[in-house]
N, C-alpha and C. Protein backbone atom coordinates (compact mmCIF):
# COMPACT_ATOMS: atom_id res chain seq x y z
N UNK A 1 49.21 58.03 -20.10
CA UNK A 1 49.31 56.69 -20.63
C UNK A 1 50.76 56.45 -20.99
N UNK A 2 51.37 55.22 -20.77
CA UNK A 2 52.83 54.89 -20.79
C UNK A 2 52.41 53.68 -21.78
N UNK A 3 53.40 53.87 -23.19
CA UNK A 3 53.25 52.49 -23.69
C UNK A 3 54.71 51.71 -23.75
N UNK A 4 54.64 50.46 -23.44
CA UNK A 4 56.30 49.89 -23.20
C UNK A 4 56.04 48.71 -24.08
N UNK A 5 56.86 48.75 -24.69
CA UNK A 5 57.27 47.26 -25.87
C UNK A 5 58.39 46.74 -25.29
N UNK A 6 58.21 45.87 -24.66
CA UNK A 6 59.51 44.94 -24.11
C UNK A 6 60.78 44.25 -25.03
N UNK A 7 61.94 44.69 -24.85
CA UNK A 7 62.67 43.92 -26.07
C UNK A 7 63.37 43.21 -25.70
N UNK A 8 62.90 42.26 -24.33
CA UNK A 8 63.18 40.62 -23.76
C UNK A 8 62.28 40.06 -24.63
N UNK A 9 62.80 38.60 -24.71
CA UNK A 9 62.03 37.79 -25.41
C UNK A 9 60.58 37.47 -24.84
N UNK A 10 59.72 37.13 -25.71
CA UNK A 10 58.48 37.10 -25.18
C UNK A 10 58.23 35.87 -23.80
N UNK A 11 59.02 35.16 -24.31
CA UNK A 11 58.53 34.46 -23.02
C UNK A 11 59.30 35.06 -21.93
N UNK A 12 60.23 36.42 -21.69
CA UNK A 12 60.89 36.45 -20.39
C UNK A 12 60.21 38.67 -20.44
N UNK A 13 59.09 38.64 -21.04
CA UNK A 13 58.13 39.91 -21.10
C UNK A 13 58.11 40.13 -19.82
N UNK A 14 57.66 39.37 -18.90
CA UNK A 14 57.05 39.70 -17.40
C UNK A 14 57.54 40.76 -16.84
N UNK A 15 58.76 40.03 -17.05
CA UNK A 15 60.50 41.00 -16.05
C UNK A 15 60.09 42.44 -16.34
N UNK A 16 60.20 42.37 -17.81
CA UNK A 16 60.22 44.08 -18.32
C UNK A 16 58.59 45.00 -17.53
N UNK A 17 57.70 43.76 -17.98
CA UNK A 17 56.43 44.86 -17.15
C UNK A 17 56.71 44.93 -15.83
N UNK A 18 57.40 44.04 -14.76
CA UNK A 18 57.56 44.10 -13.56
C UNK A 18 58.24 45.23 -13.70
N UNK A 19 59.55 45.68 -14.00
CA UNK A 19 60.45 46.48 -13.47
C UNK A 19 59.98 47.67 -13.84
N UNK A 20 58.99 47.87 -14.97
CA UNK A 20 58.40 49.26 -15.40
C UNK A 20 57.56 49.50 -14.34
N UNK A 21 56.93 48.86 -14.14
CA UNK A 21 55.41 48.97 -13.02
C UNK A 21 56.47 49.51 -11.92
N UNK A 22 57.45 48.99 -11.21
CA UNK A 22 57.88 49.08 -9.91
C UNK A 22 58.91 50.78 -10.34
N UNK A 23 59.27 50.62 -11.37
CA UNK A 23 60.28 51.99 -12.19
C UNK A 23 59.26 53.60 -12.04
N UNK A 24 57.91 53.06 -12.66
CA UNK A 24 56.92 54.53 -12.65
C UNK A 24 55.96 54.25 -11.21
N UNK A 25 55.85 53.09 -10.43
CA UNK A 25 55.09 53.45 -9.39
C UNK A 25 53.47 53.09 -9.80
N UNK A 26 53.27 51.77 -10.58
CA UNK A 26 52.15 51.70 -11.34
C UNK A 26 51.40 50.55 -11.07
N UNK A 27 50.09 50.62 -10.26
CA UNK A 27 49.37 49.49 -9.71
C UNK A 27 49.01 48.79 -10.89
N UNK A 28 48.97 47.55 -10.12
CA UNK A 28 48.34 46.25 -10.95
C UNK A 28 46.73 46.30 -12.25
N UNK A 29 46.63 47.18 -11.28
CA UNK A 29 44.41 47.58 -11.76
C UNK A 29 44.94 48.81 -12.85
N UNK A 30 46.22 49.14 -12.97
CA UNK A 30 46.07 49.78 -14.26
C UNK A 30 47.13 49.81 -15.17
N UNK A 31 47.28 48.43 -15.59
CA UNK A 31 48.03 47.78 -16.47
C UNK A 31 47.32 47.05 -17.26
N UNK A 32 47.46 47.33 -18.87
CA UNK A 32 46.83 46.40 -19.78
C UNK A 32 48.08 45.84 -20.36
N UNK A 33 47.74 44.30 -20.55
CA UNK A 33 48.91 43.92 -21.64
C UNK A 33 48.39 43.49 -22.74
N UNK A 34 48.75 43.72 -24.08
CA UNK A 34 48.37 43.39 -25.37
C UNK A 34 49.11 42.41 -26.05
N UNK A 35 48.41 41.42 -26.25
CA UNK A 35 48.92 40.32 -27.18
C UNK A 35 48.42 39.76 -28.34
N UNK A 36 49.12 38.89 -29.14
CA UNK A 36 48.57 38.57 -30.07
C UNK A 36 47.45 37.37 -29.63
N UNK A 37 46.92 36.76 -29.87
CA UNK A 37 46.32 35.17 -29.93
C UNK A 37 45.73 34.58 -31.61
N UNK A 38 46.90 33.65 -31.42
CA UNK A 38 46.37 32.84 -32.24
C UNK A 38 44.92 31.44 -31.72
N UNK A 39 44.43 32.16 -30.84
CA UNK A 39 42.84 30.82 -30.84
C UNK A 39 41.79 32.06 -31.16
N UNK A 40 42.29 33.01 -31.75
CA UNK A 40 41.10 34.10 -32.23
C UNK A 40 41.44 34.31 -33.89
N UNK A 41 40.30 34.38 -34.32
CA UNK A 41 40.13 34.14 -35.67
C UNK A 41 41.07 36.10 -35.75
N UNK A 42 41.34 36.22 -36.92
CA UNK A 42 42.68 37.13 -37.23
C UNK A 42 41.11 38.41 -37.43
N UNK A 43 41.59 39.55 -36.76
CA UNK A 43 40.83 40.91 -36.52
C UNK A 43 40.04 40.95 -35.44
N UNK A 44 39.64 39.57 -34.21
CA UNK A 44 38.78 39.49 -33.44
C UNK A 44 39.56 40.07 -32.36
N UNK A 45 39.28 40.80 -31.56
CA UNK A 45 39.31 41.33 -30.33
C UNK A 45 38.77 40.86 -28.31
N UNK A 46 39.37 40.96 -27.81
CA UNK A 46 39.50 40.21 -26.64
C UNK A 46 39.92 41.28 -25.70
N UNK A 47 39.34 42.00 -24.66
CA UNK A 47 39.38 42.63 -23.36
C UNK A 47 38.41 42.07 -22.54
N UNK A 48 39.83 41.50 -21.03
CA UNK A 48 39.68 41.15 -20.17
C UNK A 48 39.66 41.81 -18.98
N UNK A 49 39.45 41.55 -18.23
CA UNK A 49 40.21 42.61 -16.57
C UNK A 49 41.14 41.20 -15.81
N UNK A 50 41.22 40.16 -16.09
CA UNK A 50 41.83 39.57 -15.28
C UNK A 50 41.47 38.08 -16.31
N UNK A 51 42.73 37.02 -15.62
CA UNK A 51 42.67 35.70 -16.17
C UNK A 51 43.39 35.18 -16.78
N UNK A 52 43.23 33.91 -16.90
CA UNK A 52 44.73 32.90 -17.37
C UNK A 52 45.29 33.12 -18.41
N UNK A 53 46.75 32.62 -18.35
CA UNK A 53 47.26 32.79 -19.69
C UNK A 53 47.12 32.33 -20.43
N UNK A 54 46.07 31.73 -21.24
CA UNK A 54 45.30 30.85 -22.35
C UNK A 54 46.22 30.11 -22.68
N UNK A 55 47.20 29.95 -22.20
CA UNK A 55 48.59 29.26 -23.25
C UNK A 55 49.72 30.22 -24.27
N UNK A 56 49.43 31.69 -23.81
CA UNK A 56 50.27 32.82 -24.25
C UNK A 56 51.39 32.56 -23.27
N UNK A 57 52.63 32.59 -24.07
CA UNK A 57 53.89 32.28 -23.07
C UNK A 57 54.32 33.84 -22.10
N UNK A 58 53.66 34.87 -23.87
CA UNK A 58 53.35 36.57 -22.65
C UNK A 58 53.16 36.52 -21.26
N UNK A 59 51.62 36.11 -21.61
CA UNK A 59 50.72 36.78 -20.74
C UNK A 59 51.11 35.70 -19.32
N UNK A 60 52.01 34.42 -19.41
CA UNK A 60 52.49 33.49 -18.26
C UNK A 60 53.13 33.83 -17.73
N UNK A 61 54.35 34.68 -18.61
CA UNK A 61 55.08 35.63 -17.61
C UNK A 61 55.67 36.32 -17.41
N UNK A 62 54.16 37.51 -17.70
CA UNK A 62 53.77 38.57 -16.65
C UNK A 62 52.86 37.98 -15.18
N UNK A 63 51.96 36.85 -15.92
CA UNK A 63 51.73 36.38 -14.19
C UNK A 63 52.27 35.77 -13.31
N UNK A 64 53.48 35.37 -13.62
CA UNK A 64 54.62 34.58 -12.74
C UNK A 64 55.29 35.57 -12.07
N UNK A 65 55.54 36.68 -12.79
CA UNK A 65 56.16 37.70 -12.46
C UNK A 65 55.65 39.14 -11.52
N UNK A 66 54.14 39.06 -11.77
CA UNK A 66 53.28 39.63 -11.10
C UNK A 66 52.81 39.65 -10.44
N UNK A 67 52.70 37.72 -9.79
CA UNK A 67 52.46 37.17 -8.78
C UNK A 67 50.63 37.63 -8.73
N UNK A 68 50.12 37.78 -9.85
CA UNK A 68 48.68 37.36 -10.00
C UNK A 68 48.34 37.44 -11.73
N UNK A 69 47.03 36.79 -11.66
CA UNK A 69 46.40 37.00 -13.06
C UNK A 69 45.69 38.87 -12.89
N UNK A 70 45.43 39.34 -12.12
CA UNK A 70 44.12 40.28 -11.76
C UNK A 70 44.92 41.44 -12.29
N UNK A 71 44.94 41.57 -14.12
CA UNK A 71 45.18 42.41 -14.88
C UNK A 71 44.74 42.88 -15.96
N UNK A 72 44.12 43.88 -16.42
CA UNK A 72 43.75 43.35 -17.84
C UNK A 72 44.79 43.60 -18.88
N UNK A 73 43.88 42.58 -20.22
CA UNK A 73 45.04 42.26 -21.21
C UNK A 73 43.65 42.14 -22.25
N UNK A 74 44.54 42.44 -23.65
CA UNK A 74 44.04 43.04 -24.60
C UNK A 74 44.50 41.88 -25.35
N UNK A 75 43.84 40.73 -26.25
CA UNK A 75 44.10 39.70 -26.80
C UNK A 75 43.68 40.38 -28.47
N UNK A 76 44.61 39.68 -29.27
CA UNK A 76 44.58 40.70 -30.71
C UNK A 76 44.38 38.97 -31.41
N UNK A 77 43.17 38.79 -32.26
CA UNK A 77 43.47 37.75 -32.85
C UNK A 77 44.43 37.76 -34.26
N UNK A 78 44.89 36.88 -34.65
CA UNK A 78 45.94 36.85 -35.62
C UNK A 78 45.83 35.40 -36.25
N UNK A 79 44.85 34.67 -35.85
CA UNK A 79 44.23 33.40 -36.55
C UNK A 79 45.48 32.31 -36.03
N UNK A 80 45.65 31.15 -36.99
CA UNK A 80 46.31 30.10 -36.75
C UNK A 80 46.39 29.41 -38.04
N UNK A 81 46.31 30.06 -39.36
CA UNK A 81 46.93 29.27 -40.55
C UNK A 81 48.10 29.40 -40.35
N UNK A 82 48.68 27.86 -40.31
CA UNK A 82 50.14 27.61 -39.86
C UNK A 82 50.31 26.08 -39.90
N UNK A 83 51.09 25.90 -40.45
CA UNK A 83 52.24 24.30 -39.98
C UNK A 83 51.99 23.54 -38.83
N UNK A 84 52.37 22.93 -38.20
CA UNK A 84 52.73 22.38 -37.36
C UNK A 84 53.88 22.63 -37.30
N UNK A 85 54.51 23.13 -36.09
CA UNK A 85 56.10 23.56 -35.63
C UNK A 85 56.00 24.81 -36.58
N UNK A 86 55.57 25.88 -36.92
CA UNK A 86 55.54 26.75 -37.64
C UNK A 86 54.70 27.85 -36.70
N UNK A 87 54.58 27.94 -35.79
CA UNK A 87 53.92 28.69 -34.81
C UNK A 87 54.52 30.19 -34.24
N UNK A 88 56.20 29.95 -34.44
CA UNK A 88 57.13 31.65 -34.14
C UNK A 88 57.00 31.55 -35.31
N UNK A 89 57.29 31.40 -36.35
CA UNK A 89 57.47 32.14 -37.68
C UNK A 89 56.30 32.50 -38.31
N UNK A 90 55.13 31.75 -37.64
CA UNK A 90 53.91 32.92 -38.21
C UNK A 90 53.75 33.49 -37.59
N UNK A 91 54.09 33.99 -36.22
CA UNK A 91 53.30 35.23 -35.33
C UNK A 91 54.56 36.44 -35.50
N UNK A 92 55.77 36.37 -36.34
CA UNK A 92 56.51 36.55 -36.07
C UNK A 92 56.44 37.30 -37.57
N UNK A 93 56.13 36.89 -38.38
CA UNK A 93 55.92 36.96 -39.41
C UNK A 93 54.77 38.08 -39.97
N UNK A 94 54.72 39.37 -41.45
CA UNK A 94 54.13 39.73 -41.49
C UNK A 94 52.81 39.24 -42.35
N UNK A 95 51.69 40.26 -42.04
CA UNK A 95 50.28 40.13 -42.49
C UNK A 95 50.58 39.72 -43.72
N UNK A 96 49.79 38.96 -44.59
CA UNK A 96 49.26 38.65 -46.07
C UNK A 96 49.11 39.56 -46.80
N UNK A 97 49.12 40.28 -48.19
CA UNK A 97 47.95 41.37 -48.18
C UNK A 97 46.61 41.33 -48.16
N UNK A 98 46.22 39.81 -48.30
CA UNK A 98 44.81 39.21 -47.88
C UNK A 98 44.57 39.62 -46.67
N UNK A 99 45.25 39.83 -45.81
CA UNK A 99 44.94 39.81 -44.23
C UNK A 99 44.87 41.34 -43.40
N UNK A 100 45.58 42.35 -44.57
CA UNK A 100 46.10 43.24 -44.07
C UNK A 100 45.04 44.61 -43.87
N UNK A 101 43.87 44.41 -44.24
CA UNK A 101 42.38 45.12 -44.26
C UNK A 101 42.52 44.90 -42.87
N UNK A 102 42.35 43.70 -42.46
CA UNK A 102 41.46 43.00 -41.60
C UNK A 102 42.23 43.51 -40.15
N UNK A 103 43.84 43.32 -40.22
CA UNK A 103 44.70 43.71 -39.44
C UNK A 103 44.75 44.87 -38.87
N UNK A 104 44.21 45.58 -39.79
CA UNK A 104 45.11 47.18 -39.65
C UNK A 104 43.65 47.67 -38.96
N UNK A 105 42.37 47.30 -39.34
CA UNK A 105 41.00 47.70 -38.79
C UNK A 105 41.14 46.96 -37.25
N UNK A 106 41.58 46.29 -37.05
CA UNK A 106 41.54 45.28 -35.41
C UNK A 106 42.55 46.69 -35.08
N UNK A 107 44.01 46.90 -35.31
CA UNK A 107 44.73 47.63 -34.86
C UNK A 107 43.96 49.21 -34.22
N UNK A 108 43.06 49.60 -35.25
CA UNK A 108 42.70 50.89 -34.81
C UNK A 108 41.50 50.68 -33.76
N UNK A 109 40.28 49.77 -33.90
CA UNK A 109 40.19 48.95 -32.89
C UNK A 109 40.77 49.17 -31.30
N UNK A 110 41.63 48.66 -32.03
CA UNK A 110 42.54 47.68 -30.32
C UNK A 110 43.30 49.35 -29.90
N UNK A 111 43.55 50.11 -30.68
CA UNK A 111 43.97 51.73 -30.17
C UNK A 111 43.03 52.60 -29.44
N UNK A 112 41.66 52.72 -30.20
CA UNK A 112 40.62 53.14 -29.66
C UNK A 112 39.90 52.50 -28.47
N UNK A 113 40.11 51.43 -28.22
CA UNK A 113 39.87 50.82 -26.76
C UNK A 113 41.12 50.76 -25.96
N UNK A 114 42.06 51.37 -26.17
CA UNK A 114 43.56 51.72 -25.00
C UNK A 114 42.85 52.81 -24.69
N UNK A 115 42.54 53.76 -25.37
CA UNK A 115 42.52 55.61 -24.99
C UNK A 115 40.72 54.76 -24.10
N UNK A 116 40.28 54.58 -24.44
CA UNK A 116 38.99 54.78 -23.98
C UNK A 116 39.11 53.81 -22.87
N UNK A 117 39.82 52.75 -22.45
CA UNK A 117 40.60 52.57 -21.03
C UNK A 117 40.97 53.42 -20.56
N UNK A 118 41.60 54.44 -20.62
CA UNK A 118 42.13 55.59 -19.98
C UNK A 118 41.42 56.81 -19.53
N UNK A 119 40.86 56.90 -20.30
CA UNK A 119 39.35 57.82 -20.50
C UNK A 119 37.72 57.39 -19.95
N UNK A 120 37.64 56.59 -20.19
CA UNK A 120 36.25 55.83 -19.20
C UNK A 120 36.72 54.49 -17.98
N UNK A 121 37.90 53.78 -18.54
CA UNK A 121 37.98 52.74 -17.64
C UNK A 121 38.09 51.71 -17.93
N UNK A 122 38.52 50.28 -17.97
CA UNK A 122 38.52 48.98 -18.44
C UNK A 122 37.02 48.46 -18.84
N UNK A 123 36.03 48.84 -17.95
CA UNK A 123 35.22 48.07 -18.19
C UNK A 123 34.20 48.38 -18.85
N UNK A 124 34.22 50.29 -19.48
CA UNK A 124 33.31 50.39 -20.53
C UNK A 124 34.49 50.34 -22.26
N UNK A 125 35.70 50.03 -21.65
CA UNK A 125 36.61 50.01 -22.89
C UNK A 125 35.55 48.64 -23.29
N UNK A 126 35.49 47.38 -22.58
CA UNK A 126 35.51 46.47 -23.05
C UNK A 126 34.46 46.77 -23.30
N UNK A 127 32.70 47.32 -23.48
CA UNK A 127 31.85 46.83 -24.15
C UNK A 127 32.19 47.40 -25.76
N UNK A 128 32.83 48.12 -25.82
CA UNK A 128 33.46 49.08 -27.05
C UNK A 128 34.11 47.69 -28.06
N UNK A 129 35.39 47.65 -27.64
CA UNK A 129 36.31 46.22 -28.09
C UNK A 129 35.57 44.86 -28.03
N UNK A 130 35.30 44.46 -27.10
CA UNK A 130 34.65 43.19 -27.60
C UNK A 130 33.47 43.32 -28.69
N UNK A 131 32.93 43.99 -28.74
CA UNK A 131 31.54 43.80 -29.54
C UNK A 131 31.61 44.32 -30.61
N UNK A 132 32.96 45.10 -31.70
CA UNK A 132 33.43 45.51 -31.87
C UNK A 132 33.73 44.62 -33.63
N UNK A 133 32.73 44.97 -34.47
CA UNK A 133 32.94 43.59 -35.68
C UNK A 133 34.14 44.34 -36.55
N UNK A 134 34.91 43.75 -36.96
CA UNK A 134 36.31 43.74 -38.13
C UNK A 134 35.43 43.80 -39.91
């Protein structure tokens, strides 16, 4: 298992997973990308195998850059109490200590369904992670 944190800006992420993928020699069908989403209530969990970028500027492009959606990606909810125009400085921003139970249980979560991608496969990770209460 290879884990890469890109330190291009999120909206220019793609590049970095492209050039890693093409750097170690690493097909499409076994790449997860992990993001935050704010349209998931904060600790909810999301494994996909493939599909749009909900409006994650991430997950747009890595598929611009990937030249498909047919990847999976690991959506981390992180809620949406926020401003208007206040949208980078809360995702950007740390947990509450109200929030930080809730966070840190999604985190181990969202760890234990990476290894068990690796170990069984995407698609019994996901009955694990999705169903998976905070």
């Amino acid at each position: 298992m290879l884990l890469v944190k890109p330190t291009t800006f999120m909206n220019l992420s793609g590049r970095a997973v492209r050039d890693v993928m093409q750097f170690y020699k690493v097909e499409l069908s076994d790449i997860c990308i992990i993001a935050d989403d704010i349209a998931l209530p904060l600790g909810k969990l999301r494994l996909r195998l493939a599909g749009s970028d909900g409006g994650h500027n991430g997950l747009a492009s890595c598929i611009l850059e990937l030249g498909s959606d047919e990847f999976a990606r690991l959506r981390c909810g992180v809620g949406n109490d926020f401003r208007p125009g206040e949208q980078s400085r809360y995702v950007l921003s740390k947990f509450k200590t109200t929030e930080k139970i809730s966070a840190d249980a999604m985190t181990v979560i969202a760890a234990e369904g990476c290894l068990d991608s690796v170990r069984l496969g995407f698609a019994k990770a996901m009955n694990t992670v999705n169903v998976a209460e905070k």
